[in-house]
Protein backbone atom coordinates (compact mmCIF):
# COMPACT_ATOMS: atom_id res chain seq x y z
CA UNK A 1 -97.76 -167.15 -31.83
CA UNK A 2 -97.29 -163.87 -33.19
CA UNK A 3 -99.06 -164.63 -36.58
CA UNK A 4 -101.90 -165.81 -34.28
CA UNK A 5 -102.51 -162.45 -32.46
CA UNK A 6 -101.97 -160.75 -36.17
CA UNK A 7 -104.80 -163.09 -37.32
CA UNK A 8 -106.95 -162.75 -34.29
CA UNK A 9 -106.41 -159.29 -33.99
CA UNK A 10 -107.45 -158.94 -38.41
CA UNK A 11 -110.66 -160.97 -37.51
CA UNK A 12 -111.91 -159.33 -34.55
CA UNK A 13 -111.44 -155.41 -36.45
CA UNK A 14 -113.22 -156.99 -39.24
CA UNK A 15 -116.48 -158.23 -37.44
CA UNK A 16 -116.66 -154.88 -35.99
CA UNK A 17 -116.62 -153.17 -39.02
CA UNK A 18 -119.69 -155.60 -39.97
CA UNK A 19 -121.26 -154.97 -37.14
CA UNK A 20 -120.56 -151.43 -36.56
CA UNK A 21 -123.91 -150.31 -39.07
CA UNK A 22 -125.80 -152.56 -37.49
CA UNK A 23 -125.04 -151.06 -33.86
CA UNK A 24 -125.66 -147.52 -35.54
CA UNK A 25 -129.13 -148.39 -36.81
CA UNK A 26 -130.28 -149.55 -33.22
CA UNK A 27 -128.91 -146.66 -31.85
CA UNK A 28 -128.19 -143.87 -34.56
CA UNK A 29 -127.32 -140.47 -34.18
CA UNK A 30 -130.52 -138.38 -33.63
CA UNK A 31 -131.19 -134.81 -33.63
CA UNK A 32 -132.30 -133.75 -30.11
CA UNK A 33 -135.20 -131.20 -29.87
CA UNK A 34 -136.52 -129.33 -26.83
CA UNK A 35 -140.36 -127.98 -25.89
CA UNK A 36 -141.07 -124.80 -24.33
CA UNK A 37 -141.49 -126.38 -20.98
CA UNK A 38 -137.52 -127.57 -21.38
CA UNK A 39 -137.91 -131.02 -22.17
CA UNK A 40 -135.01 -132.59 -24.34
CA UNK A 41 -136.01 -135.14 -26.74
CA UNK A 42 -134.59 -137.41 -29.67
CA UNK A 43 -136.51 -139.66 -32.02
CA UNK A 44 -134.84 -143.11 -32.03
CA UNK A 45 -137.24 -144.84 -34.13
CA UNK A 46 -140.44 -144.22 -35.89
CA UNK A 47 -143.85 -146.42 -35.73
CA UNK A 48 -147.10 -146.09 -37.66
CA UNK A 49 -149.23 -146.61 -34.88
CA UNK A 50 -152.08 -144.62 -33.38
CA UNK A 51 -151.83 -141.81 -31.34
CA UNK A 52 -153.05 -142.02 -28.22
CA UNK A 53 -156.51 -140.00 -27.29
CA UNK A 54 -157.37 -139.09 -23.54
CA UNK A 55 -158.87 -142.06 -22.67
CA UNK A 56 -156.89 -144.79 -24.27
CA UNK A 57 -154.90 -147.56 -23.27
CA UNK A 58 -151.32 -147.21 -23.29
CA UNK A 59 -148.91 -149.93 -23.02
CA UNK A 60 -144.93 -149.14 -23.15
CA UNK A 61 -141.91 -150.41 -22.10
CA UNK A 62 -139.74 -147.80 -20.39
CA UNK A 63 -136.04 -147.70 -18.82
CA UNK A 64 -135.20 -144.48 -16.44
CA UNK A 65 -131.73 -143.72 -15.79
CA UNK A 66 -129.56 -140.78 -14.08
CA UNK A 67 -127.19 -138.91 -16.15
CA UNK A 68 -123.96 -141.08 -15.11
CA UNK A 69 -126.69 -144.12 -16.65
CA UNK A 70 -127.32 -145.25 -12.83
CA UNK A 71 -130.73 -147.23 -13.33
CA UNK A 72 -133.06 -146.58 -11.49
CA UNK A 73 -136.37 -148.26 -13.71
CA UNK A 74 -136.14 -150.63 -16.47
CA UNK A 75 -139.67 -152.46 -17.24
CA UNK A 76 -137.46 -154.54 -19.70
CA UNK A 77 -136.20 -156.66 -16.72
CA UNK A 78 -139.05 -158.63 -16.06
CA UNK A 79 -140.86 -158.05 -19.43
CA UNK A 80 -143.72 -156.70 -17.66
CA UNK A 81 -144.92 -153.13 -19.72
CA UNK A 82 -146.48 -150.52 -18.32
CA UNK A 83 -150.64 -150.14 -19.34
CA UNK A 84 -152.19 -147.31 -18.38
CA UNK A 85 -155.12 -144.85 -19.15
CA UNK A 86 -153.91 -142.09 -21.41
CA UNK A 87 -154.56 -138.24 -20.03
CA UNK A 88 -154.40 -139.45 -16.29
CA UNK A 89 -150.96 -137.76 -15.41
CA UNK A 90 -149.88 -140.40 -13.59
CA UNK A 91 -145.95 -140.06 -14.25
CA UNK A 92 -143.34 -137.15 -13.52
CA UNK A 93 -144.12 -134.37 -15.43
CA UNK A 94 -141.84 -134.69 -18.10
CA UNK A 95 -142.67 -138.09 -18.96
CA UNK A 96 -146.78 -137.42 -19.23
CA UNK A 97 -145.52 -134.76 -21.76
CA UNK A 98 -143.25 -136.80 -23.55
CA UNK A 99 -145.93 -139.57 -23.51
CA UNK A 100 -148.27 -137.36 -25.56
CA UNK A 101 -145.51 -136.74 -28.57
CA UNK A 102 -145.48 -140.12 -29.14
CA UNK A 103 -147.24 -142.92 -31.43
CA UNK A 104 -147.94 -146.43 -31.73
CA UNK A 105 -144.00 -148.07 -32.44
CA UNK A 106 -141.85 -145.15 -31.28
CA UNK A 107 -138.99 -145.04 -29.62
CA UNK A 108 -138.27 -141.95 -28.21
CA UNK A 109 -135.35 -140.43 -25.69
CA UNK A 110 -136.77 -137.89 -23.20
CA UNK A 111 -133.80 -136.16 -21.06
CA UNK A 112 -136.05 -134.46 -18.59
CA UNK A 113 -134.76 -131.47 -15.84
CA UNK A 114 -135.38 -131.52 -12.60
CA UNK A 115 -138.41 -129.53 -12.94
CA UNK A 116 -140.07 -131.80 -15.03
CA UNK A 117 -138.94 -134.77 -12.61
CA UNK A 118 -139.03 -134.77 -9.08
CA UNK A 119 -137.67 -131.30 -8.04
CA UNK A 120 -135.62 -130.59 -4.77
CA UNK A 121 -136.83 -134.24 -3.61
CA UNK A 122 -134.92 -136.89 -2.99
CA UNK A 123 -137.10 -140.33 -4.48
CA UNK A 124 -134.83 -143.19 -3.86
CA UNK A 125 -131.61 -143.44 -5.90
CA UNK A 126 -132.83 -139.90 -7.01
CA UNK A 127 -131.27 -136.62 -5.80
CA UNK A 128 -132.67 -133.52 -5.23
CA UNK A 129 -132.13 -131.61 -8.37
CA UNK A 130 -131.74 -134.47 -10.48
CA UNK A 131 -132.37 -134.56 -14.38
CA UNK A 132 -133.33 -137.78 -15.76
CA UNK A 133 -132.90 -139.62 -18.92
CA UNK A 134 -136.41 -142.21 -19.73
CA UNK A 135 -135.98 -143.93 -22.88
CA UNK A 136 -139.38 -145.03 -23.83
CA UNK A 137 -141.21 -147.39 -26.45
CA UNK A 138 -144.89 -146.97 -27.25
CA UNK A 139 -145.63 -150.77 -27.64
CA UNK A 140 -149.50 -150.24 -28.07
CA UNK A 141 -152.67 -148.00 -28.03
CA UNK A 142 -155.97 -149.27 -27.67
CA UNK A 143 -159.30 -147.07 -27.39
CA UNK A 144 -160.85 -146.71 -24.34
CA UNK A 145 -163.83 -147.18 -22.90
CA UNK A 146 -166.33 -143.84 -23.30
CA UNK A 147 -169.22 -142.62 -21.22
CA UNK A 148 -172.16 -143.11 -22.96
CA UNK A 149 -174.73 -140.27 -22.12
CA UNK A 150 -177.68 -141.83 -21.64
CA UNK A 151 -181.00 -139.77 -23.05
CA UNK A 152 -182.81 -137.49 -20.31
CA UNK A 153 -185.82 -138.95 -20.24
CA UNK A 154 -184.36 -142.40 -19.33
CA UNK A 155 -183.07 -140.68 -16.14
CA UNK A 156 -184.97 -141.07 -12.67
CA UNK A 157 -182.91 -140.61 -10.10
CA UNK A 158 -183.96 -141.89 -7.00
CA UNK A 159 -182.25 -140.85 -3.73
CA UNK A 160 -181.61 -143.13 -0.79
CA UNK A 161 -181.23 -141.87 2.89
CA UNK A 162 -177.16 -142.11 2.94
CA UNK A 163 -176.80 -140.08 -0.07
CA UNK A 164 -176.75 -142.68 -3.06
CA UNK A 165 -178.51 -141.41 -6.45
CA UNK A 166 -179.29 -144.31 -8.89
CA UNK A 167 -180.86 -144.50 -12.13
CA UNK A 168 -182.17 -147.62 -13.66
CA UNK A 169 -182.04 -147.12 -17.68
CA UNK A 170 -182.75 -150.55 -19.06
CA UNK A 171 -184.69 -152.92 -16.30
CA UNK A 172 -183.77 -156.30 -16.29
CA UNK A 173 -185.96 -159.85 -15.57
CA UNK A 174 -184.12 -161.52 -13.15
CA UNK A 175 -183.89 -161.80 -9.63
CA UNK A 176 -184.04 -159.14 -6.80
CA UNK A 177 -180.31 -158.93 -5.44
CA UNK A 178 -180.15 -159.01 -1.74
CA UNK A 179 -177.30 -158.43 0.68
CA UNK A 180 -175.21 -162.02 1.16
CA UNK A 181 -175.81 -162.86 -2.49
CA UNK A 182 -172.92 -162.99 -5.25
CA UNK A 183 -173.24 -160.71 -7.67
CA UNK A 184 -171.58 -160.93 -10.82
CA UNK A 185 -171.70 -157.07 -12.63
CA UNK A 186 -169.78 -155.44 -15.65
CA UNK A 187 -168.56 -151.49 -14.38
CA UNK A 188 -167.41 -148.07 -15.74
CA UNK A 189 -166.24 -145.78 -12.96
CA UNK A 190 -165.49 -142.09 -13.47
CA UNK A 191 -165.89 -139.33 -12.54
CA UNK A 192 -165.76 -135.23 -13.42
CA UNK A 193 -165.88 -134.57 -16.69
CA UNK A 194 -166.22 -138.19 -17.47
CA UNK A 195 -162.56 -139.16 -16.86
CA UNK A 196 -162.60 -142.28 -16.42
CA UNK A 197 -160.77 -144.52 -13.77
CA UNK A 198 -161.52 -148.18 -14.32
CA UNK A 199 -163.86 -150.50 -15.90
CA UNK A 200 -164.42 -154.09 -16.01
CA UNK A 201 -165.27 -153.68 -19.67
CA UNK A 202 -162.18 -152.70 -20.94
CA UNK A 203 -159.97 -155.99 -19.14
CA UNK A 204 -162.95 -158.07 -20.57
CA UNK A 205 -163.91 -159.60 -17.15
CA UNK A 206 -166.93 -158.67 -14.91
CA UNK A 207 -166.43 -158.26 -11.65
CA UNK A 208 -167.86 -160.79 -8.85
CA UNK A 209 -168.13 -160.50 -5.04
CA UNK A 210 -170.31 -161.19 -2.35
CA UNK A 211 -172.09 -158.37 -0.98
CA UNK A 212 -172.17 -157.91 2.38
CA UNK A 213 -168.41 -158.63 3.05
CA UNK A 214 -167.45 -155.19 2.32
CA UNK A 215 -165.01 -155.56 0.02
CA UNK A 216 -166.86 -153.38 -2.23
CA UNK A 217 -166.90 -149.31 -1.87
CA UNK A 218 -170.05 -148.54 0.38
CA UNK A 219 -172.22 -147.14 -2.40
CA UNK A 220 -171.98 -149.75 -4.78
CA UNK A 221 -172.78 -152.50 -1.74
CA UNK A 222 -176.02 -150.81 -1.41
CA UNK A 223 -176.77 -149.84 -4.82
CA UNK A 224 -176.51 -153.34 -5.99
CA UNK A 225 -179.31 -154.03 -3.57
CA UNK A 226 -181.80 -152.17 -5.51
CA UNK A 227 -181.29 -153.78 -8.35
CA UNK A 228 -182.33 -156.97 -10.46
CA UNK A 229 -179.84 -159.49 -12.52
CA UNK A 230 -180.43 -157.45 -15.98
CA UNK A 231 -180.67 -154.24 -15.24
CA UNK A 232 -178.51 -151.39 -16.57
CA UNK A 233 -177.95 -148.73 -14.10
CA UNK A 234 -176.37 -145.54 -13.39
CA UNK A 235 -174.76 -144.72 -9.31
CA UNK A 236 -173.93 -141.34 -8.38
CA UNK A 237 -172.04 -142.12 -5.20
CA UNK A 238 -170.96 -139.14 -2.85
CA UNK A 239 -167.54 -139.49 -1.62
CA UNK A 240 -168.04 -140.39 1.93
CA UNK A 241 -169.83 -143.29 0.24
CA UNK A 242 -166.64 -143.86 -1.80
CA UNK A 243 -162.74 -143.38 -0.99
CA UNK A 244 -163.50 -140.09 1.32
CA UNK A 245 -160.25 -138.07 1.93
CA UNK A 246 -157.77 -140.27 0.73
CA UNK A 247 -158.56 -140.79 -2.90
CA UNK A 248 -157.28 -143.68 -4.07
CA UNK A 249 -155.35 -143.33 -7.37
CA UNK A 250 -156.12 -141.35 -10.08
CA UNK A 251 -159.29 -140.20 -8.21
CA UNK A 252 -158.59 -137.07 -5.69
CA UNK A 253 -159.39 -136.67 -2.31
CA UNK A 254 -163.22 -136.14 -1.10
CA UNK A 255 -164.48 -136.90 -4.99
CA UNK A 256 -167.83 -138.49 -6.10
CA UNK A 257 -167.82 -140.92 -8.15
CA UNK A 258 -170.26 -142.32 -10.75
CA UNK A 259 -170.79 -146.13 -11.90
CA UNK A 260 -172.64 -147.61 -14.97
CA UNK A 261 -173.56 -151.02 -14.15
CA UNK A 262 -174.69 -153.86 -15.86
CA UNK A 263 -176.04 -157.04 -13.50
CA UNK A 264 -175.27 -160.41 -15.85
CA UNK A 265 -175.80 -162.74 -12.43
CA UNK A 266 -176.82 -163.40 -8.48
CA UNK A 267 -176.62 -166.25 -6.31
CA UNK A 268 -177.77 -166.78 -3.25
CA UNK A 269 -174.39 -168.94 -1.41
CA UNK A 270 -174.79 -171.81 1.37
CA UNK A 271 -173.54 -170.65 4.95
CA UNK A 272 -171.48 -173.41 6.14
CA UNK A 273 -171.82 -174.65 9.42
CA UNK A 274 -169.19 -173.77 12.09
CA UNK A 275 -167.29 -177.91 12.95
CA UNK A 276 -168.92 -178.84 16.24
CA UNK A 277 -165.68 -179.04 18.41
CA UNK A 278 -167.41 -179.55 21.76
CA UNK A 279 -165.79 -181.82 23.91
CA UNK A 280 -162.66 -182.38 21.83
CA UNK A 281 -159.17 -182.02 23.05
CA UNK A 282 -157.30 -178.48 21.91
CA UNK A 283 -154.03 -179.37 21.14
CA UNK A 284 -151.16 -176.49 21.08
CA UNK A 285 -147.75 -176.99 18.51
CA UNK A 286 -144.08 -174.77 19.67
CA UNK A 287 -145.50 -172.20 17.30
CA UNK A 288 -148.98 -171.21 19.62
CA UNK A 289 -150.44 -173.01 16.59
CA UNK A 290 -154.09 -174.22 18.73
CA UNK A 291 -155.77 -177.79 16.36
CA UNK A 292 -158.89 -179.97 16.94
CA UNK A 293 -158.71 -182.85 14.77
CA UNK A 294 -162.67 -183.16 14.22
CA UNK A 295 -162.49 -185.92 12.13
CA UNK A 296 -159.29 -188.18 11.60
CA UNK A 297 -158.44 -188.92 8.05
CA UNK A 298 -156.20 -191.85 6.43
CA UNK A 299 -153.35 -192.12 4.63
CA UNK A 300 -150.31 -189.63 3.86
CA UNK A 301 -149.85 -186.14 5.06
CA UNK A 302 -148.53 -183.83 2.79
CA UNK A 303 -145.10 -183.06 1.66
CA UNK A 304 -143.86 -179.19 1.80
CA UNK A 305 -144.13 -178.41 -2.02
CA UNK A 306 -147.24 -181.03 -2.76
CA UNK A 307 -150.72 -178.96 -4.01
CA UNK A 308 -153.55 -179.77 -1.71
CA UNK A 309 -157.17 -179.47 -2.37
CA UNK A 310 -159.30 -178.20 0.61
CA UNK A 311 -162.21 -176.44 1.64
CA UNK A 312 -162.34 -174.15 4.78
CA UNK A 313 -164.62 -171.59 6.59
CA UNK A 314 -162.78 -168.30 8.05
CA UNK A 315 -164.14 -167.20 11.53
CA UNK A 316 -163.40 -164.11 14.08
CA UNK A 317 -163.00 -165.37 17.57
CA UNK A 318 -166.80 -163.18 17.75
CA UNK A 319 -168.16 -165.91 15.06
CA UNK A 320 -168.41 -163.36 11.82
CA UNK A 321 -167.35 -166.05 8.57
CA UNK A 322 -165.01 -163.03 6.77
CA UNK A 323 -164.20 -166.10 3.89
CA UNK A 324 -165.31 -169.54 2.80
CA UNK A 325 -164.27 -171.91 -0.34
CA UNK A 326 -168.00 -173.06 0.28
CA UNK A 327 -169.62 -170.01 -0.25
CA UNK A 328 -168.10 -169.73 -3.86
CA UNK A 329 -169.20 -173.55 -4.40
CA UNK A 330 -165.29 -173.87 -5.72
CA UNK A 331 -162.76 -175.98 -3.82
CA UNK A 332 -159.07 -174.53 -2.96
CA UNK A 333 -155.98 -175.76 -4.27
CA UNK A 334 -152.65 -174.43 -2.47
CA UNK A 335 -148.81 -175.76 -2.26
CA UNK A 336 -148.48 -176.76 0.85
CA UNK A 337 -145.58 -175.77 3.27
CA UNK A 338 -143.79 -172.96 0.99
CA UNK A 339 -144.89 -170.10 2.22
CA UNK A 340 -147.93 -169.33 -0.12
CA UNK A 341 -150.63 -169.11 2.51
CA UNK A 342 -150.05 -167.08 6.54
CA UNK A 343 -147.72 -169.03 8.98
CA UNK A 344 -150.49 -170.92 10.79
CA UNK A 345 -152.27 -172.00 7.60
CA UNK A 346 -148.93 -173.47 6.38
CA UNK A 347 -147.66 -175.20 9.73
CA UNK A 348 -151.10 -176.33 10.20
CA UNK A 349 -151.77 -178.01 6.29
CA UNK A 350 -148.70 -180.51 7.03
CA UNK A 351 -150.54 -182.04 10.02
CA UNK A 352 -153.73 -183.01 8.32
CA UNK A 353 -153.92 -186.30 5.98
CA UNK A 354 -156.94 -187.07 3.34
CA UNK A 355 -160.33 -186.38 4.56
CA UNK A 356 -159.20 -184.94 7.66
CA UNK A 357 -160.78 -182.22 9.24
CA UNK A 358 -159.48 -179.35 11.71
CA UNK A 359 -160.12 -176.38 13.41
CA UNK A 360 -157.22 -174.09 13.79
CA UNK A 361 -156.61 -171.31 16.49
CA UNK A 362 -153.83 -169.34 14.51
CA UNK A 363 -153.11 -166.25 16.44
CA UNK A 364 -152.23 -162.80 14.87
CA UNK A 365 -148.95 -163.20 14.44
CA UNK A 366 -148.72 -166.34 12.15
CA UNK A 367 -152.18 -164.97 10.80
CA UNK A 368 -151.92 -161.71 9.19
CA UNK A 369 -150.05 -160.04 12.05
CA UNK A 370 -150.14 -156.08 12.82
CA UNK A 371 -152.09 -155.39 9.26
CA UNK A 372 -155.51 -154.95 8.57
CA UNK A 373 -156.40 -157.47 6.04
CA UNK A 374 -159.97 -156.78 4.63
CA UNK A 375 -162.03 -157.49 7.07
CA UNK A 376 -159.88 -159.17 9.39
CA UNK A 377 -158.65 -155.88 11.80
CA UNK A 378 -154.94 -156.12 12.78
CA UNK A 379 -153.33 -158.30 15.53
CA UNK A 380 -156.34 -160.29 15.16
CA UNK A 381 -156.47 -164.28 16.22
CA UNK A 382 -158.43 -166.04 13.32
CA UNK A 383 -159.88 -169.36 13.51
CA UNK A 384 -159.98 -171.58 10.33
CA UNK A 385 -162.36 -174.98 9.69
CA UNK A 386 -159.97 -177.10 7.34
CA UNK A 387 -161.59 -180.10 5.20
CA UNK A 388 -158.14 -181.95 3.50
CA UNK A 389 -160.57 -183.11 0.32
CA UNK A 390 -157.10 -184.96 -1.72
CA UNK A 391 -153.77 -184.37 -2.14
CA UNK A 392 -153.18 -184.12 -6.03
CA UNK A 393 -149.20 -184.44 -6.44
């Protein structure tokens, strides 16, 4: 037994000596510098990518840790980077500074003091007076989108009674966009000295929605009115016609904005007609859950877990649709029964077999409860028209 533990012991100091260069190239020794502001760094590993350019997309992993190596963020976890535009200042100090040292493939270590962190403030696991150690890796940097000035004497600006200024550069041949329609538009937002704060360009996928609903900022609901499918056009949008005194962002309080937009479609969408319920029994479940089975449908209900394919019409108890599967000509699929949808939705789904229809009375509190949702204001009751098209698997 002895001459086992000798042996054992042999083999294990041999692996790690083998191992023990390896361990020192993933982690050698590294001289640690320091900027005038105090930040500490050390250069782990050198890339030969890009560096970035205000304006660029970033994309890094990074894990943040106290000095006794308490975690407190590690975007490693989940495998889920960070991307953001370069220049924005959207981290602790020391970070955005570090951020800017860096290129494409580096691995840097950033111990940052309190100054350059989060101060005399205590931010979760994070004491007041706390220095920080981020160790960061600069996966990717993409250009970004730039404003394209366009020439002087393309630019007419026209000025509406709530504020708007809009400029049509390129005019387009299709149809006059009207409120109700759904628009489908490409976007670059910015604003001051052309820093920009999003764009539907860059992530390669225009946006759509349906005017009217107000899930767009107030200016660009009514400047898409003004335009046709085609047209390239420039908002100036006042800030009470945008995100006001909050901000929202990267984009400070009470700040205009500007959009460049590019129309590429508009629809006019059916409006679905409210289930005629009159005369039907309103039946109630333990829940409050209210149902009228409008039309009875055959077979199976559905098993918690099984994806359904539906349509349905949202309603206000005051008869304003806020949603409809109908509207976007595109039918819904959902698991049904785990939780996916609000309460009432889900109770309500398991009581319904194919081609069954029902109109549910959910109220607020297995609907969206004591939140604003969009346009639904909080502790609202909602009422949803349910067509069960097929139950898939």
């Amino acid at each position: 037994m002895h001459r086992i533990n000798v042996i054992c012991s042999i083999y294990c100091f041999i692996t790690i000596f083998l191992l023990l260069p390896a361990c020192k190239t993933l982690r050698s020794p590294a001289i640690i510098e320091e900027t005038e502001s105090g930040l500490k760094y050390s250069v782990i590993k050198k890339g030969d990518g890009a560096k970035p350019e205000e304006g660029d997309i970033i994309t890094f992993h990074f894990v943040g840790m106290l000095e006794d190596n308490t975690e407190i963020e590690n975007t490693r976890r989940q495998n889920r980077p960070v991307s953001v535009r370069f220049g924005t200042n959207q981290f602790i100090e020391g970070l955005n500074e570090g951020l800017a040292m860096m290129q494409g493939g580096d691995i840097y270590r950033f111990v940052i003091p309190p100054e350059l962190a989060y101060g005399e403030k205590q931010v979760g696991k994070v004491e007041p007076g706390s220095t920080l150690i981020y160790e960061v890796e600069l996966l990717d940097v993409k250009p970004g989108i730039k404003v394209i000035e366009p020439k002087k004497e393309t630019v007419k600006k026209t000025k509406t009674p709530s504020g708007l200024e809009y400029s049509i550069f390129e005019k387009g041949k299709g149809a006059r966009i009207f409120e109700d329609m759904v628009v489908k538009f490409n976007y670059v937002g910015f604003f001051g000295d052309n820093v920009v704060f999003d764009s539907s360009v860059e992530r390669g996928k225009p946006l759509e929605a349906k005017l009217g609903d107000r899930t767009l900022i107030k200016g660009l609901e009514e400047g898409l009115t003004y335009l046709h499918v085609g047209d390239h056009a420039r908002f100036w949008i006042p800030s009470e016609l945008a995100y006001g005194n909050r901000g929202r962002g990267i984009i400070p309080p009470d700040t205009d904005l500007v959009f460049d937009i590019e129309v590429l479609e508009a629809k006019e969408v059916p409006k679905p007609t409210p289930f005629d319920v009159s005369g039907l029994d309103t039946l109630c479940t333990d829940s409050g859950l209210q149902y009228i089975i409008v039309k009875e449908g055959y077979g199976d209900k559905p098993e918690p877990g099984q994806v359904v394919k539906v349509h349905y019409s949202a309603y206000l108890p005051n008869g304003y649709m806020f949603d409809s599967s109908l509207q976007r000509s595109d039918e819904f699929r959902v698991i049904a029964g785990k939780g996916l949808m609000i309460k009432g939705w889900d109770e309500g789904i398991l009581l319904m077999n194919k081609g069954a229809k029902f109109r549910f009375i959910i109220p607020y509190y297995l609907a969206f409860g004591s939140r604003r949702f969009n346009n639904v204001p909080a502790y609202s009751t909602v009422i949803f028209d349910i067509e069960l098209i097929d139950i898939e698997y």
